[in-house]
C-alpha atoms as a PDB file:
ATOM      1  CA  UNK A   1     -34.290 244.925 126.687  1.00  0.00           C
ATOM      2  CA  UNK A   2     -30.792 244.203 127.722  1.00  0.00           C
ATOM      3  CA  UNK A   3     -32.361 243.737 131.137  1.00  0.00           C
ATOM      4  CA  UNK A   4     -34.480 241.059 129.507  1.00  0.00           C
ATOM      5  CA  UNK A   5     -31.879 239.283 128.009  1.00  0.00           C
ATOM      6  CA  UNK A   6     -29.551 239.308 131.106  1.00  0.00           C
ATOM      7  CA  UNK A   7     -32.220 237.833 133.491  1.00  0.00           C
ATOM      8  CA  UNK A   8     -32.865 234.989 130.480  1.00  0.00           C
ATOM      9  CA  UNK A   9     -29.270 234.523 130.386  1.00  0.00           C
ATOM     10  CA  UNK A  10     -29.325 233.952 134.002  1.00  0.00           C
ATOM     11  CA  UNK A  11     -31.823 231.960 134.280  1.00  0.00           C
ATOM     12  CA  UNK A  12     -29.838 229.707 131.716  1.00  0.00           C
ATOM     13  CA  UNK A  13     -27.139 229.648 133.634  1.00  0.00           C
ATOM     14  CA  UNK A  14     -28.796 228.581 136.472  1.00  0.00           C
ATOM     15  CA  UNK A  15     -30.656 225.404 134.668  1.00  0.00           C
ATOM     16  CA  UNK A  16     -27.344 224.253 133.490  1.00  0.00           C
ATOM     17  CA  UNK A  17     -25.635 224.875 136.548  1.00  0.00           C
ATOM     18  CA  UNK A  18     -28.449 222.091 138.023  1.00  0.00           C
ATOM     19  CA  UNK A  19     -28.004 220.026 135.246  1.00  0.00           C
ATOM     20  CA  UNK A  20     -24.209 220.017 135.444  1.00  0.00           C
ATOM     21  CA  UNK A  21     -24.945 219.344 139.274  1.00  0.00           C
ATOM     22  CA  UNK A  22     -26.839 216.491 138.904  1.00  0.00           C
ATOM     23  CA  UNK A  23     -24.744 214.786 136.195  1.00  0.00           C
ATOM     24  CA  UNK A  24     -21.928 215.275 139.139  1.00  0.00           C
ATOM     25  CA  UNK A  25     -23.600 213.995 141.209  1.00  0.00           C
ATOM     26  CA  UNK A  26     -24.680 210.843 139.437  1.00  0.00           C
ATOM     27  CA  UNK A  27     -21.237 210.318 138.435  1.00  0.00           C
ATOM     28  CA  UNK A  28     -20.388 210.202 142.020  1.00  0.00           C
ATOM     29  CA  UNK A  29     -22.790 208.008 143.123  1.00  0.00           C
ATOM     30  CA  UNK A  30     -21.692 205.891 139.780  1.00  0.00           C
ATOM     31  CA  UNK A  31     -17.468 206.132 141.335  1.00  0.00           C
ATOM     32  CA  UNK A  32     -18.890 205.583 144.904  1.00  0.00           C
ATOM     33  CA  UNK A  33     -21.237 202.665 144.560  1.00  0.00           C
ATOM     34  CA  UNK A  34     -19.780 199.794 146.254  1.00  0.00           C
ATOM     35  CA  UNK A  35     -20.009 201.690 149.562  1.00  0.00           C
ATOM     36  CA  UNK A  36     -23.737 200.495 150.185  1.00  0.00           C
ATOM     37  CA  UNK A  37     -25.760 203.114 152.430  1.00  0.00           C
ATOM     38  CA  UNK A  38     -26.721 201.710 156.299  1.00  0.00           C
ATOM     39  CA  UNK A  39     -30.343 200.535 154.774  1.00  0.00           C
ATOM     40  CA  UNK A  40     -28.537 198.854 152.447  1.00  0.00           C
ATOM     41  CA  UNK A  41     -26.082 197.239 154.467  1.00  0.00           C
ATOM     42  CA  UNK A  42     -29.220 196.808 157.158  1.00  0.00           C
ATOM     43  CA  UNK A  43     -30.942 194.802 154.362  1.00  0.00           C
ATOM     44  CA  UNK A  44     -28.117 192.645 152.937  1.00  0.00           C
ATOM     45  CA  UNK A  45     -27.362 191.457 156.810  1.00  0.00           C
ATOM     46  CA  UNK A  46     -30.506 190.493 157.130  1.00  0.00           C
ATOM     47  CA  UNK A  47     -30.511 188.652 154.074  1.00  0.00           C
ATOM     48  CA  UNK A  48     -27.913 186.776 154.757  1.00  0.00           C
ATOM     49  CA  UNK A  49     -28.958 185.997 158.484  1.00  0.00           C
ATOM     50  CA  UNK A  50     -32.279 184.801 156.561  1.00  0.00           C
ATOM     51  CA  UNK A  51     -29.930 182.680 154.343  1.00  0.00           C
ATOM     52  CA  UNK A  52     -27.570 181.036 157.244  1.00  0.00           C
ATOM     53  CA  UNK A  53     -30.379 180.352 159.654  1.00  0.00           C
ATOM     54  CA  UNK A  54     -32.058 178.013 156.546  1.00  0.00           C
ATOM     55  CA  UNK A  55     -28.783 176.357 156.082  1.00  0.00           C
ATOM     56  CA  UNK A  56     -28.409 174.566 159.460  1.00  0.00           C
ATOM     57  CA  UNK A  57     -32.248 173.763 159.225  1.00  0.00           C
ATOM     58  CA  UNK A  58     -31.531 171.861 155.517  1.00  0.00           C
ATOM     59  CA  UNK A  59     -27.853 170.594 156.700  1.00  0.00           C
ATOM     60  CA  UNK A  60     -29.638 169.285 160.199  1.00  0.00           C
ATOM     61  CA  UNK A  61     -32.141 167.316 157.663  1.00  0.00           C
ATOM     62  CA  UNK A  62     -29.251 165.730 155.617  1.00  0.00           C
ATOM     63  CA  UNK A  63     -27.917 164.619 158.568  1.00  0.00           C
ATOM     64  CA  UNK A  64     -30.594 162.864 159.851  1.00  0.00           C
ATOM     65  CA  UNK A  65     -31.324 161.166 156.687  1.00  0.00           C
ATOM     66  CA  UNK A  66     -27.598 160.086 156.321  1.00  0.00           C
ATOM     67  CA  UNK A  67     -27.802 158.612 159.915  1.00  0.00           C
ATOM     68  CA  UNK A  68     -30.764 156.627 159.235  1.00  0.00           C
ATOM     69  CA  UNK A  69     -29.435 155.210 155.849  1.00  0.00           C
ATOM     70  CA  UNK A  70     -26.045 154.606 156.862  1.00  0.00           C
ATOM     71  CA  UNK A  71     -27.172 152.808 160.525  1.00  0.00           C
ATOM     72  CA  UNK A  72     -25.693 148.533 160.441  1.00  0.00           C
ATOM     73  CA  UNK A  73     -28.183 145.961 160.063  1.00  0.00           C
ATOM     74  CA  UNK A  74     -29.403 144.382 163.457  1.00  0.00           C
ATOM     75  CA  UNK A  75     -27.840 140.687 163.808  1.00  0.00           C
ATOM     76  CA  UNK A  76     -29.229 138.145 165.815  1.00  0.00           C
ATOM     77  CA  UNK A  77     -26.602 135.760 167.586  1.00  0.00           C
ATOM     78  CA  UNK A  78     -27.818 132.042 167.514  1.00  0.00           C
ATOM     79  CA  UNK A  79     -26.682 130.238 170.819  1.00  0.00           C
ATOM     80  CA  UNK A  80     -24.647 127.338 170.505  1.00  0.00           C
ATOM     81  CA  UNK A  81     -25.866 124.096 170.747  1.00  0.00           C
ATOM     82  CA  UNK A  82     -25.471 122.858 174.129  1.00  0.00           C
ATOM     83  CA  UNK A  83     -23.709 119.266 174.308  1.00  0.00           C
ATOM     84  CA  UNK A  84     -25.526 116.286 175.212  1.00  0.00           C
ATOM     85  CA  UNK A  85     -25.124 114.857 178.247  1.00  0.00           C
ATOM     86  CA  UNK A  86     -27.103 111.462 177.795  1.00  0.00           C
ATOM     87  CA  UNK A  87     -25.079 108.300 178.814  1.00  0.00           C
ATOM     88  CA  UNK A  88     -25.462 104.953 177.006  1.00  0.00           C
ATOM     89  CA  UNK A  89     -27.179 102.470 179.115  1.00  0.00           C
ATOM     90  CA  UNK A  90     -24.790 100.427 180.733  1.00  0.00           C
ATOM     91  CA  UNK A  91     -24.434  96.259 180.594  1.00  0.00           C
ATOM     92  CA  UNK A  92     -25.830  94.404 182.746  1.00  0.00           C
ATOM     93  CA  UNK A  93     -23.201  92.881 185.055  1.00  0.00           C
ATOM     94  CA  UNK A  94     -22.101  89.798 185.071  1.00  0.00           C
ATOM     95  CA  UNK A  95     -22.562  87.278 187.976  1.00  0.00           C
ATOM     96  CA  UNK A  96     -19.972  86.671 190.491  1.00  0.00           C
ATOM     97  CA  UNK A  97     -18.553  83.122 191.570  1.00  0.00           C
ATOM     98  CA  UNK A  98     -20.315  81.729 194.710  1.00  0.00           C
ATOM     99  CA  UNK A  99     -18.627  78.170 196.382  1.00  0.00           C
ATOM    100  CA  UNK A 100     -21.174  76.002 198.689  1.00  0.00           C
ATOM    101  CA  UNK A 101     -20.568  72.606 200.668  1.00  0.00           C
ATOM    102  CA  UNK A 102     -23.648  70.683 201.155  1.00  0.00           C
ATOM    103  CA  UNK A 103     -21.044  67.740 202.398  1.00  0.00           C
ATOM    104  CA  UNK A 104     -22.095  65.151 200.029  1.00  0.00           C
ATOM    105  CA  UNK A 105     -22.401  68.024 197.059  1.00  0.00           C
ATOM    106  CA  UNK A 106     -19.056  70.801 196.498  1.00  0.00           C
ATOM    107  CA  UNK A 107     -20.689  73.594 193.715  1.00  0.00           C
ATOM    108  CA  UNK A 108     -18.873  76.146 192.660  1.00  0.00           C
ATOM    109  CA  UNK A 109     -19.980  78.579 189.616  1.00  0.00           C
ATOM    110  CA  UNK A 110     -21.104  81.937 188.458  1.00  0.00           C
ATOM    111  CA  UNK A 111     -24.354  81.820 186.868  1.00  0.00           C
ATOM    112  CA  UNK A 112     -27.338  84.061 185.090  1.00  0.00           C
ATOM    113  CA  UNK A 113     -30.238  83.414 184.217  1.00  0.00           C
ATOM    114  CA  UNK A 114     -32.124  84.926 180.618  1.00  0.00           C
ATOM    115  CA  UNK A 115     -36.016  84.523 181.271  1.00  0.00           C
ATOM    116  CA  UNK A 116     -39.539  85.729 180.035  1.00  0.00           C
ATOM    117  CA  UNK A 117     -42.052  87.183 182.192  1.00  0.00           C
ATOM    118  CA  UNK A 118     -45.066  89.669 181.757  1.00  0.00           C
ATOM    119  CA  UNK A 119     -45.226  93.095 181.974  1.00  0.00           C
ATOM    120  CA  UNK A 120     -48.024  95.452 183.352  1.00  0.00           C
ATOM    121  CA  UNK A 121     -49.519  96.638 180.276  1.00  0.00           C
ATOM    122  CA  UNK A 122     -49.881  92.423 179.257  1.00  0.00           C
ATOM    123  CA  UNK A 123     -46.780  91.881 177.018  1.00  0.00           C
ATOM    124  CA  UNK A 124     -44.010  89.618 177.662  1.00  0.00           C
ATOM    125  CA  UNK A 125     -40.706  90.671 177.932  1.00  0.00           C
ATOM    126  CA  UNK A 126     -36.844  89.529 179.163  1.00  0.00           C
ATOM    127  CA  UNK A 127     -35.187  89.922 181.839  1.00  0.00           C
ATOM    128  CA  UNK A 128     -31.698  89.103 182.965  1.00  0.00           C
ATOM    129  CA  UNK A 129     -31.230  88.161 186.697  1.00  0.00           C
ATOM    130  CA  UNK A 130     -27.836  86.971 188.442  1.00  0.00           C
ATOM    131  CA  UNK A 131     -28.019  83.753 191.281  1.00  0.00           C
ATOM    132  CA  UNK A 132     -26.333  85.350 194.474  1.00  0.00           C
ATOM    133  CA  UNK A 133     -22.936  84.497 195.046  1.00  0.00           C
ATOM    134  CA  UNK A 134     -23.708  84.338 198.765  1.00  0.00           C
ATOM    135  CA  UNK A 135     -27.016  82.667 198.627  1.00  0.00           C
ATOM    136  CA  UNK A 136     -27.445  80.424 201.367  1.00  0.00           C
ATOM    137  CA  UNK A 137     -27.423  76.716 201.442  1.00  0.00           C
ATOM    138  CA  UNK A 138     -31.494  75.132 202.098  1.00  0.00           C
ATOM    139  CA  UNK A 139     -32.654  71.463 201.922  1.00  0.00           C
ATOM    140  CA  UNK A 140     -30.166  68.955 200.838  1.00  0.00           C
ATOM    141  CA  UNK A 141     -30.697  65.228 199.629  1.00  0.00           C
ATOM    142  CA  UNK A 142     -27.869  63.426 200.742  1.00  0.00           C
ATOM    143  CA  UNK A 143     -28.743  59.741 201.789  1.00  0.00           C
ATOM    144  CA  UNK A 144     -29.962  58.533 198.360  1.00  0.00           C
ATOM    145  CA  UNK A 145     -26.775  56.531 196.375  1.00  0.00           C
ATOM    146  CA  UNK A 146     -28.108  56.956 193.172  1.00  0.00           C
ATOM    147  CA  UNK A 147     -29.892  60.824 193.463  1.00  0.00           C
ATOM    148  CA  UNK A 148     -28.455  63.830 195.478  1.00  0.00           C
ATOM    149  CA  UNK A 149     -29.002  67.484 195.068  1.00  0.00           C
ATOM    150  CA  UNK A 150     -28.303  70.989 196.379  1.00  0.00           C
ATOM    151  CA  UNK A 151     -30.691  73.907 197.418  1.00  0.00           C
ATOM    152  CA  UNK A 152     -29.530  77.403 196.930  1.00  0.00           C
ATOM    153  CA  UNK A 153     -31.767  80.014 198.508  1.00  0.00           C
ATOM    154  CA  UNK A 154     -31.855  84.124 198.763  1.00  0.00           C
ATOM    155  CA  UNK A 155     -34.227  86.855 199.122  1.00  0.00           C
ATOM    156  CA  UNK A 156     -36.647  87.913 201.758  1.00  0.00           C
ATOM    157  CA  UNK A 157     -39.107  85.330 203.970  1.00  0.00           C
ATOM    158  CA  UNK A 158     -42.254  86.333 201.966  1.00  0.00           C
ATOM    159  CA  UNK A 159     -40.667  85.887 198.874  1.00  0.00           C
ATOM    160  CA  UNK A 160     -37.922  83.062 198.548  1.00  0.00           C
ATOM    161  CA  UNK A 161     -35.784  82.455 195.795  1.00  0.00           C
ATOM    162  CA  UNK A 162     -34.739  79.125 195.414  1.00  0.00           C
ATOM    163  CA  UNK A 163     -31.989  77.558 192.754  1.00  0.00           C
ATOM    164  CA  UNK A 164     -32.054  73.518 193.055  1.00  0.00           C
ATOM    165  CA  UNK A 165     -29.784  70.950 190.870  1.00  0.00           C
ATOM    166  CA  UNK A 166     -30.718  67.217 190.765  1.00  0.00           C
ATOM    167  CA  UNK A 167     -26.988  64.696 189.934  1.00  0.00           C
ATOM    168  CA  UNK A 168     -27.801  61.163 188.818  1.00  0.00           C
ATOM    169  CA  UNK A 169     -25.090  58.544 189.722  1.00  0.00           C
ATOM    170  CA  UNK A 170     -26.033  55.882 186.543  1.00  0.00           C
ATOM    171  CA  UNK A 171     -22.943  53.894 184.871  1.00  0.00           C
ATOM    172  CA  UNK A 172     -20.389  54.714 187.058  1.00  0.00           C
ATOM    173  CA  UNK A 173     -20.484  58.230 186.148  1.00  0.00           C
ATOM    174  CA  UNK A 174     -22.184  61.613 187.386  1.00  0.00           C
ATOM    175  CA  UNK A 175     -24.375  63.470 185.231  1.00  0.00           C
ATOM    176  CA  UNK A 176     -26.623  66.312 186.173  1.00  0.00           C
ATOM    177  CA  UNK A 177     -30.013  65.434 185.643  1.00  0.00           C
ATOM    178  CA  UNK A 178     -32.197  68.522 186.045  1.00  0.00           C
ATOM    179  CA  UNK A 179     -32.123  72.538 187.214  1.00  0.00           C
ATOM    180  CA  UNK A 180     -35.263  73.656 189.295  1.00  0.00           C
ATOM    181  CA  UNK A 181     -35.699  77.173 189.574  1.00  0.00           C
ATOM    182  CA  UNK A 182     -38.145  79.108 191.443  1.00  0.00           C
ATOM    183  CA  UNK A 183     -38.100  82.886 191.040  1.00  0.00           C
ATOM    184  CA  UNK A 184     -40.468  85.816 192.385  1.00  0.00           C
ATOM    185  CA  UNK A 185     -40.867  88.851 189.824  1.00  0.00           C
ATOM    186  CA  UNK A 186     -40.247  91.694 192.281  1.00  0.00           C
ATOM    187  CA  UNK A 187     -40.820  95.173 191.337  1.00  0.00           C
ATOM    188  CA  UNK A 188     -37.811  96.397 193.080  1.00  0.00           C
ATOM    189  CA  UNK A 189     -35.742  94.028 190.336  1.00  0.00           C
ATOM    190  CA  UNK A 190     -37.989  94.872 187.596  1.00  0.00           C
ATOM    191  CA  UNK A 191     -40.006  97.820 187.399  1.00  0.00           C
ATOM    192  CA  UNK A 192     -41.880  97.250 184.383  1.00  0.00           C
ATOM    193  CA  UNK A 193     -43.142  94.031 185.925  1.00  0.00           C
ATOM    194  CA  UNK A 194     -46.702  93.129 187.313  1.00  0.00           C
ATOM    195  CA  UNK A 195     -47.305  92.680 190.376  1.00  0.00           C
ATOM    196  CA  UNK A 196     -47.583  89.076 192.441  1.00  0.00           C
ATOM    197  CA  UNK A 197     -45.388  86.956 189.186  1.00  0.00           C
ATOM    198  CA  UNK A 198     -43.788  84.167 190.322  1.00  0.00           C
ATOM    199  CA  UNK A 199     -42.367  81.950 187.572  1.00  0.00           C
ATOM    200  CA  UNK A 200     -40.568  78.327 187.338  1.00  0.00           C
ATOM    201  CA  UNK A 201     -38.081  77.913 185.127  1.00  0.00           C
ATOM    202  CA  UNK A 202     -36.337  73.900 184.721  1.00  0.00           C
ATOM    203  CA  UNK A 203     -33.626  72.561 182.722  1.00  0.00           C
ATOM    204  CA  UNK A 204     -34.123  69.035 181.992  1.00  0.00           C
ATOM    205  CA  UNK A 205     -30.358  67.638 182.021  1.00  0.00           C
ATOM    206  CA  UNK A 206     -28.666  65.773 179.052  1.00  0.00           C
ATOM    207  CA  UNK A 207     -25.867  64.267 180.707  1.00  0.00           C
ATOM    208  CA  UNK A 208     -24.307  67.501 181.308  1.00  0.00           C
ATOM    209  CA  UNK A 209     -21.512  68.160 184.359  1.00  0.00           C
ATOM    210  CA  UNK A 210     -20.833  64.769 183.225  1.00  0.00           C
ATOM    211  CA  UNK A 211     -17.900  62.939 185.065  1.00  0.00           C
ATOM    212  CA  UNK A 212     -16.043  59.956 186.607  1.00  0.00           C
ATOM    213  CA  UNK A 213     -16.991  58.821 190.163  1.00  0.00           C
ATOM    214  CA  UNK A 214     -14.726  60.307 192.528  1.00  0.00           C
ATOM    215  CA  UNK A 215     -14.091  63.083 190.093  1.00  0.00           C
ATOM    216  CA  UNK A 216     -15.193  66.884 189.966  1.00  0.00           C
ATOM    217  CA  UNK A 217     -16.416  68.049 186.874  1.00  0.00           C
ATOM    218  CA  UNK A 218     -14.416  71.271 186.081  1.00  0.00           C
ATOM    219  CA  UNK A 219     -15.516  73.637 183.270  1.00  0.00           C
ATOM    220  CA  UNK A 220     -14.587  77.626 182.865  1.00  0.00           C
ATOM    221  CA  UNK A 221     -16.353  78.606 179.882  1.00  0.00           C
ATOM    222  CA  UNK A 222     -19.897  80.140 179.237  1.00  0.00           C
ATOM    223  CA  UNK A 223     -22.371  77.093 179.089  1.00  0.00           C
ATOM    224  CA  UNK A 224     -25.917  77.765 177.728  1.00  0.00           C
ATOM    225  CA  UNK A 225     -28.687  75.481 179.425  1.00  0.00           C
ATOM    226  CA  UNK A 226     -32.363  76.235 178.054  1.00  0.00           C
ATOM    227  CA  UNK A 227     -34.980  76.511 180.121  1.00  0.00           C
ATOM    228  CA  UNK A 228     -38.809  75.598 180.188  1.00  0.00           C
ATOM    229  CA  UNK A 229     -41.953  75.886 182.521  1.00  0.00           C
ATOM    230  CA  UNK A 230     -42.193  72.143 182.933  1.00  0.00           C
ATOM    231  CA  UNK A 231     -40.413  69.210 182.900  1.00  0.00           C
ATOM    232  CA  UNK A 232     -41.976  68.317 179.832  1.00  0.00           C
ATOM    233  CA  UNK A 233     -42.426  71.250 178.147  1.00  0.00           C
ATOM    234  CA  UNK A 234     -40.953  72.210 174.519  1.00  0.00           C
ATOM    235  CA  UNK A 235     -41.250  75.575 174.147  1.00  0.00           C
ATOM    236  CA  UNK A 236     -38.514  77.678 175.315  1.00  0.00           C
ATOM    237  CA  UNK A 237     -39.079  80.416 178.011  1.00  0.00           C
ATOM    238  CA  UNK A 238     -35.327  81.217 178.739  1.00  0.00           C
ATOM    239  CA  UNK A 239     -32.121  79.862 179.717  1.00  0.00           C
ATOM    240  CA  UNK A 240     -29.243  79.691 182.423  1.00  0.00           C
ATOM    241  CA  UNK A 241     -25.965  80.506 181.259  1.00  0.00           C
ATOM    242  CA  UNK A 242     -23.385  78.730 183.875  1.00  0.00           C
ATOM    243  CA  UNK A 243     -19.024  79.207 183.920  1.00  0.00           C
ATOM    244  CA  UNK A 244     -16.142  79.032 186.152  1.00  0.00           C
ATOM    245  CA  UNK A 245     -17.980  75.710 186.896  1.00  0.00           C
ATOM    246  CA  UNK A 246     -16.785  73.279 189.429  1.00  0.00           C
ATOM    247  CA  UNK A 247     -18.498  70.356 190.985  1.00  0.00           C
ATOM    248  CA  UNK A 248     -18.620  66.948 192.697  1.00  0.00           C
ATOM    249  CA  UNK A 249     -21.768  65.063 193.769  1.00  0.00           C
ATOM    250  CA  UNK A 250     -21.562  61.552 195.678  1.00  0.00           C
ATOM    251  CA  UNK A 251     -18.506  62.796 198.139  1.00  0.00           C
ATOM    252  CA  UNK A 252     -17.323  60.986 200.684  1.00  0.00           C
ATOM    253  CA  UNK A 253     -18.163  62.333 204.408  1.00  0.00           C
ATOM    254  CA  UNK A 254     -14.680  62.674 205.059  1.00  0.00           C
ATOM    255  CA  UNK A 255     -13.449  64.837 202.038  1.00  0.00           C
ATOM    256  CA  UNK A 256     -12.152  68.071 202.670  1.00  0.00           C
ATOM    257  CA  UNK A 257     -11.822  69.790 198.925  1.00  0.00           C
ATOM    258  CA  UNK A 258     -12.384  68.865 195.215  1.00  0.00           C
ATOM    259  CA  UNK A 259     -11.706  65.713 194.254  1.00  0.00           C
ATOM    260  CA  UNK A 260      -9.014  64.761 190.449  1.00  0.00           C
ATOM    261  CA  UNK A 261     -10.180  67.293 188.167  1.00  0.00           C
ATOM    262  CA  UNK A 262     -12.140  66.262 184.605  1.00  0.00           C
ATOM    263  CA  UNK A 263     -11.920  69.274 182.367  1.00  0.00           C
ATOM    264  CA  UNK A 264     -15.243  69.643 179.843  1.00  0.00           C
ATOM    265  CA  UNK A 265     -12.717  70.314 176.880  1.00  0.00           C
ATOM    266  CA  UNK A 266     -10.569  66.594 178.012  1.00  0.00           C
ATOM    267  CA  UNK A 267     -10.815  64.503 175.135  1.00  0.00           C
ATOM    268  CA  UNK A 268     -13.462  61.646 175.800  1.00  0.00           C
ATOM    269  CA  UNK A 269     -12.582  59.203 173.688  1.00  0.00           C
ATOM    270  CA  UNK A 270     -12.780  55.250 175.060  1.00  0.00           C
ATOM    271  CA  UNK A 271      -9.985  53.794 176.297  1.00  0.00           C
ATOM    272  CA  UNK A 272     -11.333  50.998 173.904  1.00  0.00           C
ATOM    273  CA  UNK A 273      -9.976  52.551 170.487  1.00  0.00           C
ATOM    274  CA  UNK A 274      -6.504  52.932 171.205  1.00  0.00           C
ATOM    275  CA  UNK A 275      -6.595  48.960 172.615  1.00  0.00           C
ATOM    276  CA  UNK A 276      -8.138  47.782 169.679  1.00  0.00           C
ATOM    277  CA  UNK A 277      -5.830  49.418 167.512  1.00  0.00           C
ATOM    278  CA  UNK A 278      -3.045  48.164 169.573  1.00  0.00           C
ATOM    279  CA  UNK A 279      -3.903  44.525 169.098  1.00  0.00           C
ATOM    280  CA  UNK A 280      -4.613  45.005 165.454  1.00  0.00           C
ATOM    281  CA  UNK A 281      -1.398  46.244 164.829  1.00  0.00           C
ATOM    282  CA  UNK A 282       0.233  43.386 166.995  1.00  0.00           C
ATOM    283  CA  UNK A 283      -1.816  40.965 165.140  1.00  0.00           C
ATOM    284  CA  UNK A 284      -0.412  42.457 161.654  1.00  0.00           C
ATOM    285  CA  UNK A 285       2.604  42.156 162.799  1.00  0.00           C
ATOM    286  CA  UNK A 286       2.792  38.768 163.609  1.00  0.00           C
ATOM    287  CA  UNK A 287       1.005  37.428 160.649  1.00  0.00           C
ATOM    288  CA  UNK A 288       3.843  39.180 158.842  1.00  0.00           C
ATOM    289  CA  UNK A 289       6.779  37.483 160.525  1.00  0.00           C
ATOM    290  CA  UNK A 290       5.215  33.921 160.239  1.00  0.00           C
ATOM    291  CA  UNK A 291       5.049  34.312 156.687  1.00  0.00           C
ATOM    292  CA  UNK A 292       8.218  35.775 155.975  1.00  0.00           C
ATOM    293  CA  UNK A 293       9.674  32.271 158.137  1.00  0.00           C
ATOM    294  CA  UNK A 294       7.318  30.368 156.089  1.00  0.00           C
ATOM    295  CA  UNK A 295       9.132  31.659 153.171  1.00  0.00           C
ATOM    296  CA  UNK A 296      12.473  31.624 154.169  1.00  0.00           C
ATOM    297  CA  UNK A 297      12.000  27.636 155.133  1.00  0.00           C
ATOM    298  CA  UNK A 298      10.784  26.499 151.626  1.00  0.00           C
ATOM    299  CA  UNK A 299      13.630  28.423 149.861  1.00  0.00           C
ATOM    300  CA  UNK A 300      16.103  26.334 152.470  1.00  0.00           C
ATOM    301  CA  UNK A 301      14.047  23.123 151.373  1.00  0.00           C
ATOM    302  CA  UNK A 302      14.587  23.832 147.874  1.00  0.00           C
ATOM    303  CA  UNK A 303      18.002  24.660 148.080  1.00  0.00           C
ATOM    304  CA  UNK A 304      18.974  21.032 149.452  1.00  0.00           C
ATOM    305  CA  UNK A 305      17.428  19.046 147.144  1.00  0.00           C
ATOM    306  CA  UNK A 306      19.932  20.837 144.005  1.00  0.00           C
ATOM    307  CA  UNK A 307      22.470  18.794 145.348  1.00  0.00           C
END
């Protein structure tokens, strides 16, 4: 019996012996557990090499996108506009002065002439052309004592020019009585122009380049002459603008230079006027002094017969 009860009281011992172990043993573990066993420590390292290798992944995306939002608009540079380089046309020039002796005939002048001609597509058009300054001299008229004229002439042998003035010797004066003018279109000169157009252009004088015999007509400024087809002709088809004029028709054989100048702008006025008015005055004068004698006598008369 005691035998019994010693082996139960063993036993009892030896199940709370356990017990107690195990509660020691959990309170250990309990003290001890931040000290995590290798597969613990195995498992948290390889949770957190799981964790770092997605970071880069996710911080390599926000990169990308924060490149792509954040990249500058593309500009595009308009060139400058270049300059132009386009010249205005130019004027045409003017025509030089040009002397000739035809020995009965001294010309000197500049002159250009404004006419119409036709184009190659049928329209009519102007054209400016200057009379050579070193044209040569042609056919003269020299013997006649009322009409003499000068030829001027230029341009190639197939195609002469030909400029021709006509002075009248009428009332003791000189007056230029007509302009002939004879002029080949050439393409060379005009471009524009058709082909094989000769035209003749003549001034039908007024008494211009009028002056005394044995005078030269002298003129510097810009004359306008118009110009027809024929003599007779109305309609206008250009003119001849003429200065730094200087000329003397009717010359004797023996003269050497220009004659006693007569200026355009001298005042032409008769000699007659200022003779008139002379006499008038003279006249007035003298009908004045008789009377005041007349006057003076009868008062003398009267004077004598008081006493």
């Amino acid at each position: 019996m005691f035998n019994m009860f010693a082996s139960k009281m063993i036993i009892w011992l030896l199940l709370c012996g356990a017990v107690l172990s195990q509660n020691v043993i959990s309170l250990k573990d309990v003290q001890f557990g931040t000290t995590n066993s290798p597969l613990e420590n195995s498992t948290t390292s390889s949770t957190s090499t799981s964790t770092s290798t997605v970071k880069p992944t996710s911080t390599s995306s926000t990169s990308t996108t924060t490149t792509t939002t954040t990249e500058p608009p593309k500009t595009t540079t308009t060139p400058a506009p270049v300059p132009s380089t386009t010249h205005a046309p130019q004027p045409y020039p003017s025509p030089s002065v040009g002397t000739w002796n035809a020995s009965c005939i001294l010309l000197r002048m500049a002159a250009q002439l404004n006419f119409t001609y036709e184009t190659k597509d049928g329209n009519l058009t102007h054209g400016l052309y200057n009379i050579p300054s070193n044209a040569s001299i042609g056919d003269n008229v020299c013997e006649s004592k009322t009409v003499q004229a000068i030829q001027l002439t230029w341009g190639p042998n197939s195609s002469k020019q030909s400029f021709l003035m006509f002075f009248d010797n009428k009332n003791e004066s000189i007056v230029l009585s007509s302009i002939q003018i004879h002029l080949t279109v050439l393409t060379e000169d005009f471009p524009d122009a058709k082909e094989n157009q000769t035209i003749q252009l003549i001034h039908r004088g007024t008494e211009e380049f009028k002056a005394p015999e044995k005078m030269s007509y002298h003129c510097t400024r810009v004359q306008m002459l118009n110009l027809t087809e024929t003599v007779d002709a109305k309609p206008l088809i250009g003119w001849i603008s003429v200065s730094q004029v200087q000329v003397e028709a009717f010359r004797t054989t023996n003269a050497t230079g220009f004659s006693a100048v007569h200026d355009c702008d001298s005042s032409e006025t008769s000699d007659v006027v200022p003779i008139a008015v002379g006499i008038a005055l003279a006249a007035l004068i003298l009908v004045v002094l008789i009377s005041y004698l007349c006057a003076r006598r009868r008062s003398t008369s009267h004077g004598y017969m008081s006493f």
